[in-house]
PDB file of N, CA and C in Angstrom:
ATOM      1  N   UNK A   1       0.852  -1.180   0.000  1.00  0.00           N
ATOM      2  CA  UNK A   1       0.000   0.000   0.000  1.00  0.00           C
ATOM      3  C   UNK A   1       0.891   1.234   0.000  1.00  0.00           C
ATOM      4  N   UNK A   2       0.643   2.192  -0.584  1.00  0.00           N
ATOM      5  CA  UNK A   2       1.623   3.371  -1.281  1.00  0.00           C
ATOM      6  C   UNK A   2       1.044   4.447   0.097  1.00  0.00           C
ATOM      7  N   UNK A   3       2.401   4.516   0.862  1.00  0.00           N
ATOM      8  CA  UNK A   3       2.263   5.329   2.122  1.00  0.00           C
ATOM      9  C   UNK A   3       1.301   6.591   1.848  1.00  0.00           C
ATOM     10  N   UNK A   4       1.240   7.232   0.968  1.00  0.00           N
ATOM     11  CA  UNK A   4      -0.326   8.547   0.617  1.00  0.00           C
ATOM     12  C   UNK A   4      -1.321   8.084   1.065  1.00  0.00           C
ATOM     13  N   UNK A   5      -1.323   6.553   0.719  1.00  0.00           N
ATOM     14  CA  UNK A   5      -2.965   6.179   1.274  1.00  0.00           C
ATOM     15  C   UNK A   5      -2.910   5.880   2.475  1.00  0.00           C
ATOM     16  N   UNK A   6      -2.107   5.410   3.261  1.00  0.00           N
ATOM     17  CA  UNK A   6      -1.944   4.931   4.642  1.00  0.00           C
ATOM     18  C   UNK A   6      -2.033   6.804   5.259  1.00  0.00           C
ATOM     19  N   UNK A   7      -1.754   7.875   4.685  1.00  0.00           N
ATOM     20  CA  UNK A   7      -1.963   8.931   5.743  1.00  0.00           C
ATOM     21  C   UNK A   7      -3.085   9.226   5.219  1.00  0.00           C
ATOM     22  N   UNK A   8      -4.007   8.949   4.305  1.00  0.00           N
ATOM     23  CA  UNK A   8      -5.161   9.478   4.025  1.00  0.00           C
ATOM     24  C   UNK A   8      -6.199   8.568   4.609  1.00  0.00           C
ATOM     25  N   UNK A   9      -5.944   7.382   5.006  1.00  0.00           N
ATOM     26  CA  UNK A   9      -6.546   6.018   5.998  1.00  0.00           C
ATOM     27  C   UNK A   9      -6.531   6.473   7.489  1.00  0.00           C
ATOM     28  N   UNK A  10      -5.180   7.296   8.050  1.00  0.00           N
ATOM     29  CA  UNK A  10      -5.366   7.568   9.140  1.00  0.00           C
ATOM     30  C   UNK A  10      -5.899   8.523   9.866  1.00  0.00           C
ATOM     31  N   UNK A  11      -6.629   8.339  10.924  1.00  0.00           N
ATOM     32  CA  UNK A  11      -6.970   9.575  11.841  1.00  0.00           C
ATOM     33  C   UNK A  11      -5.861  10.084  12.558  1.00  0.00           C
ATOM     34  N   UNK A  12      -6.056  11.889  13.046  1.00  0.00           N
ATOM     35  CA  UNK A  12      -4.609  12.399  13.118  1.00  0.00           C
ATOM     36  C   UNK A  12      -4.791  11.870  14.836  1.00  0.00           C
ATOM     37  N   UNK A  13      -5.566  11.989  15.364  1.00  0.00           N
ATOM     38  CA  UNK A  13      -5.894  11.565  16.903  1.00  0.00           C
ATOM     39  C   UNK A  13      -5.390  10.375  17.136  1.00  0.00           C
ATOM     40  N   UNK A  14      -5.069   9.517  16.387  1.00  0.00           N
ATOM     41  CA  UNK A  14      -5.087   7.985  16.446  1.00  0.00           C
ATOM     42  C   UNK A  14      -3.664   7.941  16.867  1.00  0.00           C
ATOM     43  N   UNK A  15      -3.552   7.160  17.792  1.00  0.00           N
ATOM     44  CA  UNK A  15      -1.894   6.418  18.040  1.00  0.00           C
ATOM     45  C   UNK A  15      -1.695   5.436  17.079  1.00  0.00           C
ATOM     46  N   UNK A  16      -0.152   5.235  16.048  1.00  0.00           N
ATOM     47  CA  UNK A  16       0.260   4.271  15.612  1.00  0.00           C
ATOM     48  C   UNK A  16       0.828   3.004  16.269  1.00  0.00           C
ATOM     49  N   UNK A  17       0.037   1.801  15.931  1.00  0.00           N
ATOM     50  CA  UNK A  17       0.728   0.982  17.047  1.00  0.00           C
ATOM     51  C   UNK A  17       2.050   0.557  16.800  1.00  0.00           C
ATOM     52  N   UNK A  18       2.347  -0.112  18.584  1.00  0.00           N
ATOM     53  CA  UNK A  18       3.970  -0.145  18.909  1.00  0.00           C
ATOM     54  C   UNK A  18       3.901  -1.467  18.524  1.00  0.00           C
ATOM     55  N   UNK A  19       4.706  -1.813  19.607  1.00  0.00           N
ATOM     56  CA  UNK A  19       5.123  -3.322  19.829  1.00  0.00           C
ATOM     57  C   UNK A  19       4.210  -3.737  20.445  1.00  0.00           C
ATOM     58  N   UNK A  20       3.914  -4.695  20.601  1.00  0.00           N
ATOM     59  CA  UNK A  20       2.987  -5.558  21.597  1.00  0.00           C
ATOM     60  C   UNK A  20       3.238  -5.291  22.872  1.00  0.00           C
ATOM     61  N   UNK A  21       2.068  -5.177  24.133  1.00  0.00           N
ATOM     62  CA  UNK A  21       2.814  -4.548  25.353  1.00  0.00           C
ATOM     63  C   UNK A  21       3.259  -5.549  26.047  1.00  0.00           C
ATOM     64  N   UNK A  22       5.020  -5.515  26.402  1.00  0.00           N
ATOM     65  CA  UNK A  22       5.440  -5.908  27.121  1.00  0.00           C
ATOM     66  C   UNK A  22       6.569  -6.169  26.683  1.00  0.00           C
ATOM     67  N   UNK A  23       6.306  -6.271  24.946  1.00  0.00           N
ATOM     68  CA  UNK A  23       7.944  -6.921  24.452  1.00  0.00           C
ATOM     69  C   UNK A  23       9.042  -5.782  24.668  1.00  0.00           C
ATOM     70  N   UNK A  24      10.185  -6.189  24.614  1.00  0.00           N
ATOM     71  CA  UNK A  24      11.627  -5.343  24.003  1.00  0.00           C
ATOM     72  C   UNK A  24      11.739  -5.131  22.387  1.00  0.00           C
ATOM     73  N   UNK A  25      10.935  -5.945  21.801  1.00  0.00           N
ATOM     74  CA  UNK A  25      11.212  -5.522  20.331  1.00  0.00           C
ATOM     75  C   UNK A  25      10.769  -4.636  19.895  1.00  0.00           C
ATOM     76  N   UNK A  26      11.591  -4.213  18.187  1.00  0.00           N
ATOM     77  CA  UNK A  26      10.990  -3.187  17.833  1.00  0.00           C
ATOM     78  C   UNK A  26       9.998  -3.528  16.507  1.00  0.00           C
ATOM     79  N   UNK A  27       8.472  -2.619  16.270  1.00  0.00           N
ATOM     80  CA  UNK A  27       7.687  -3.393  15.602  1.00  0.00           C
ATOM     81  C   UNK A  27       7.638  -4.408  14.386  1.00  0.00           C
ATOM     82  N   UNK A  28       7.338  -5.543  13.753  1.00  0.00           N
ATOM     83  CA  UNK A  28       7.789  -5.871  12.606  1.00  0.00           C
ATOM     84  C   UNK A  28       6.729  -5.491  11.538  1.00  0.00           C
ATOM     85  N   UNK A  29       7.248  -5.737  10.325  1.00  0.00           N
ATOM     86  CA  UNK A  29       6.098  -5.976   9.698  1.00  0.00           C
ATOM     87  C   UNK A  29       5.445  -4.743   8.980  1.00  0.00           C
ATOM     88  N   UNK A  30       4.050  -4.986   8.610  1.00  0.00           N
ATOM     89  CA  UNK A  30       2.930  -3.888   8.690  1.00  0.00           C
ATOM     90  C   UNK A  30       3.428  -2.425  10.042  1.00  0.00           C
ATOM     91  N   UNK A  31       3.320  -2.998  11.418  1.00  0.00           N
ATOM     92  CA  UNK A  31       3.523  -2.189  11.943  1.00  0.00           C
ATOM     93  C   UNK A  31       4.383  -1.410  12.549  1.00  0.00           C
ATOM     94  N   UNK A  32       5.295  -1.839  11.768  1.00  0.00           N
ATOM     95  CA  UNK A  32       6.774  -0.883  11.700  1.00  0.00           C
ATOM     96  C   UNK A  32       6.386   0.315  10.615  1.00  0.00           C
ATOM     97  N   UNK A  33       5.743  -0.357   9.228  1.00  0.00           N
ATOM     98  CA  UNK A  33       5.397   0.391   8.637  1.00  0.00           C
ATOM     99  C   UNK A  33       4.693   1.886   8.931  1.00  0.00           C
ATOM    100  N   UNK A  34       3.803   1.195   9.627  1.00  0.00           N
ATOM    101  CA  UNK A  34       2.515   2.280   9.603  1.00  0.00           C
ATOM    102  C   UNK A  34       3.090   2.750  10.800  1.00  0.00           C
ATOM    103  N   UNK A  35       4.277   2.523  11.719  1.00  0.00           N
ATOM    104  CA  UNK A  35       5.223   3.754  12.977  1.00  0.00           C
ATOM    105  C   UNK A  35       5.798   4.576  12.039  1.00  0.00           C
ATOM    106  N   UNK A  36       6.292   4.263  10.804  1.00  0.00           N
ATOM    107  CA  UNK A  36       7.290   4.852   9.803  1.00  0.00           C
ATOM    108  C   UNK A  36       6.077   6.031   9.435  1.00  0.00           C
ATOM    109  N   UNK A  37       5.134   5.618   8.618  1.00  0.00           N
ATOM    110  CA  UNK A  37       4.185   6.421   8.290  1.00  0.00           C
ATOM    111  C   UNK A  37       3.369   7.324   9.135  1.00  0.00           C
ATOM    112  N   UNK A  38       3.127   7.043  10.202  1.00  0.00           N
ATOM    113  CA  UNK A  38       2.564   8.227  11.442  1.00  0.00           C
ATOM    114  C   UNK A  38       3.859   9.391  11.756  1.00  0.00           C
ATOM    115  N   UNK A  39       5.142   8.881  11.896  1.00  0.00           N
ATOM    116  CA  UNK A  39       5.735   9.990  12.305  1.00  0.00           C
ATOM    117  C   UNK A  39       6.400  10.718  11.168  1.00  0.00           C
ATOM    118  N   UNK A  40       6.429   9.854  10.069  1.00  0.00           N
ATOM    119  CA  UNK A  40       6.833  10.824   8.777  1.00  0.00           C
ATOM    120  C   UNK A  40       5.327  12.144   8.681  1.00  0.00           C
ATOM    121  N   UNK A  41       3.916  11.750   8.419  1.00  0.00           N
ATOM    122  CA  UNK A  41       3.038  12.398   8.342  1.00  0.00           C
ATOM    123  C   UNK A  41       3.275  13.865   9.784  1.00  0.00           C
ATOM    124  N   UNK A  42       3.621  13.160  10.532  1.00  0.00           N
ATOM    125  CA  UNK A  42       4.246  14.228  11.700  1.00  0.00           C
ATOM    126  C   UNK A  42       5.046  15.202  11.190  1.00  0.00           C
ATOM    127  N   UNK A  43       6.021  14.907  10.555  1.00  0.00           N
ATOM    128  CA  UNK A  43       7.126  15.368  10.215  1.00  0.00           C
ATOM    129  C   UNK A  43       6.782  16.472   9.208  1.00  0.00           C
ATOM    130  N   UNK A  44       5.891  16.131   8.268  1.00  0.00           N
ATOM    131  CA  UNK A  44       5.144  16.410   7.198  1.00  0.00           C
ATOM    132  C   UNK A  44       4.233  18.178   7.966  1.00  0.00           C
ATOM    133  N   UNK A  45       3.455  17.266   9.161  1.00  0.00           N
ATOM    134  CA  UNK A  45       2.570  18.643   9.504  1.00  0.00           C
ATOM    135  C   UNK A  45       3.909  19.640  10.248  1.00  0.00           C
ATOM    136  N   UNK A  46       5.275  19.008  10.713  1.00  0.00           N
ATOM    137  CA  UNK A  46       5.648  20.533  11.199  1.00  0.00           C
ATOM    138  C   UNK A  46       6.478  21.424  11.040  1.00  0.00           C
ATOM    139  N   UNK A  47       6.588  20.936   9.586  1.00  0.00           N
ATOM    140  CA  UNK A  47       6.839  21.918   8.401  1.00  0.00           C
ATOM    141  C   UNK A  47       6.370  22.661   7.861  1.00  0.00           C
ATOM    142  N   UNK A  48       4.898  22.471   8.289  1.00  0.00           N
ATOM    143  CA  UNK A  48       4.122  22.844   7.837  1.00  0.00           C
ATOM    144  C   UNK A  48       3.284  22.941   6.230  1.00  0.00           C
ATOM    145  N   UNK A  49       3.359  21.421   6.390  1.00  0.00           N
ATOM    146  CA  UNK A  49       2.562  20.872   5.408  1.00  0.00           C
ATOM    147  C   UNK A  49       3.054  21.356   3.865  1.00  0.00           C
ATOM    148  N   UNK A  50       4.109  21.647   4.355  1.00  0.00           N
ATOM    149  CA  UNK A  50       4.864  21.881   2.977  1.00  0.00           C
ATOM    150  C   UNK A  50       5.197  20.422   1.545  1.00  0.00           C
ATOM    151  N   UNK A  51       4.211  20.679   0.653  1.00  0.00           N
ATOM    152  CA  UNK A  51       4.745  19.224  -0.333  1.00  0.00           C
ATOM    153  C   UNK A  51       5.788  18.946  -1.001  1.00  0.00           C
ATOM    154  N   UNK A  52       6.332  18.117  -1.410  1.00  0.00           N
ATOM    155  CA  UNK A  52       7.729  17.549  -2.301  1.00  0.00           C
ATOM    156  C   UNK A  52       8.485  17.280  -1.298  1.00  0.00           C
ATOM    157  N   UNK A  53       8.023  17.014   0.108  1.00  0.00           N
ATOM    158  CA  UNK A  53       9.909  16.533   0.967  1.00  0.00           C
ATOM    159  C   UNK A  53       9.342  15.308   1.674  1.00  0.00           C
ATOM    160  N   UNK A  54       7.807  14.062   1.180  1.00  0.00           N
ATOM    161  CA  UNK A  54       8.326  13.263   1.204  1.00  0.00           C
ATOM    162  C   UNK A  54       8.835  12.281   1.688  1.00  0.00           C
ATOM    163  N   UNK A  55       9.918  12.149   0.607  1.00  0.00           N
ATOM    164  CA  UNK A  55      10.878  10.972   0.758  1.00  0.00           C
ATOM    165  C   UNK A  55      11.280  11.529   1.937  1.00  0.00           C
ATOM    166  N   UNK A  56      12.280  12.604   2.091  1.00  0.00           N
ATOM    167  CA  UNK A  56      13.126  13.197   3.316  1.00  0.00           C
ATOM    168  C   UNK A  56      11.959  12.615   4.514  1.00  0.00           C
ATOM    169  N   UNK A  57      11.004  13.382   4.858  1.00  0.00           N
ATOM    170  CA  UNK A  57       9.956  13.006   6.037  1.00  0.00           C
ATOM    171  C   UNK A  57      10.176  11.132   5.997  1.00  0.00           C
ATOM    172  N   UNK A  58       9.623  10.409   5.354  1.00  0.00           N
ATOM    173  CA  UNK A  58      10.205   9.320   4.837  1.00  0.00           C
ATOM    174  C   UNK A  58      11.065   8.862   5.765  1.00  0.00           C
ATOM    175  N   UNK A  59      12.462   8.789   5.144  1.00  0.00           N
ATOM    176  CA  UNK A  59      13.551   9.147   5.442  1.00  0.00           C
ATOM    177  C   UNK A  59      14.136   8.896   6.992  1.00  0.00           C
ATOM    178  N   UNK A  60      13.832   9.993   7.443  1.00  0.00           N
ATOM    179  CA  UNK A  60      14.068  10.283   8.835  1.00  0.00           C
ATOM    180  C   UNK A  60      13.244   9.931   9.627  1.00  0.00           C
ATOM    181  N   UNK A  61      11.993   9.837   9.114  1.00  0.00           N
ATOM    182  CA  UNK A  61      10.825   9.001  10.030  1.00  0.00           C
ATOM    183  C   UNK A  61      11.468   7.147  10.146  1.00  0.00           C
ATOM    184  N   UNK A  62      11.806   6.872   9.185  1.00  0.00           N
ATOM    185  CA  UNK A  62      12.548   5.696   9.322  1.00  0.00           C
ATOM    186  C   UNK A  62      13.737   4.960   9.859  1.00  0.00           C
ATOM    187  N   UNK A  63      14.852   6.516  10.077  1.00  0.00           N
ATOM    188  CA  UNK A  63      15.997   6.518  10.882  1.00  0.00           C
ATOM    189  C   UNK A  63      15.580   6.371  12.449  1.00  0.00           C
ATOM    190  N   UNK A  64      14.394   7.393  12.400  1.00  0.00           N
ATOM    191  CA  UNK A  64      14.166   7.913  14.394  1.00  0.00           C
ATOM    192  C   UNK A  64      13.007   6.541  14.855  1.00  0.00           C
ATOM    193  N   UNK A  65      12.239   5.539  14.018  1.00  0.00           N
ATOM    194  CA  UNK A  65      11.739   4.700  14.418  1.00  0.00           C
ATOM    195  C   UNK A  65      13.109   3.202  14.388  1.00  0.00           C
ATOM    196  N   UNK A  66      13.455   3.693  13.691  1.00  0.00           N
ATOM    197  CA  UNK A  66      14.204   1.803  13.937  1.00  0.00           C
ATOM    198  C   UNK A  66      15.826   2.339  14.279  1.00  0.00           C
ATOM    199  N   UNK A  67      15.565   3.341  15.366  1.00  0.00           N
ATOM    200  CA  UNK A  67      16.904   3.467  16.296  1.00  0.00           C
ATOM    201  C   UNK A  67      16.580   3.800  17.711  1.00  0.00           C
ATOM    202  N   UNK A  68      15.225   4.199  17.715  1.00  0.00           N
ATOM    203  CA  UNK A  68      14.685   4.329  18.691  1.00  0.00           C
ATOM    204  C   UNK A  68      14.746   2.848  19.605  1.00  0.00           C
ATOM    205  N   UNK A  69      15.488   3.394  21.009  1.00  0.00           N
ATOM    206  CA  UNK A  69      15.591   2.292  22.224  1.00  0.00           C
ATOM    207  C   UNK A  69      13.974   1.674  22.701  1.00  0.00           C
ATOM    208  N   UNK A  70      14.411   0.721  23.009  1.00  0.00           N
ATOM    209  CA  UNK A  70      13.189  -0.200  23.293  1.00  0.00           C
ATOM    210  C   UNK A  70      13.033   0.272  24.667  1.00  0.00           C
ATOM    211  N   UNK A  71      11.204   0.596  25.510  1.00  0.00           N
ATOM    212  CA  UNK A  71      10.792   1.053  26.598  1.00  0.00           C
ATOM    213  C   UNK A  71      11.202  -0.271  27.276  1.00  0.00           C
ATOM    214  N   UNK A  72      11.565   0.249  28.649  1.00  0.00           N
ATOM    215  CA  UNK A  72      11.860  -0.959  29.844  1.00  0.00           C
ATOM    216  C   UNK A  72      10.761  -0.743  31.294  1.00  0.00           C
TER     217      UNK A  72
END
């Protein structure tokens, strides 16, 4: 599914889900995805919704989710 539609699927109120509660891991799958896609769309509004950057939002939404330390 082409991440445009996954932010046009989501509500902005909505939490993207994590990991399952309790694990140390970090999400797989689908819902790594759709962590990638909530905080890129983040990234997106506080720029202020500026279009063409994307990949960059993208990008860095993908660096700060799969380096992000696991909650203890």
């Amino acid at each position: 599914m082409p991440k445009q539609q996954l932010f046009k699927n989501r509500n902005r109120d909505e939490e993207a889900p994590g990991p399952t509660q309790g694990s140390q891991e970090k999400p797989e799958g689908d819902d790594l995805q759709v962590c990638i896609a909530h905080r890129a769309y983040e990234l997106y509004e506080q720029e202020g919704c500026c279009h063409g950057h994307d990949f960059d939002h993208w990008l860095q939404a993908e660096r700060e989710v799969l380096s992000a330390k696991p909650e203890k």
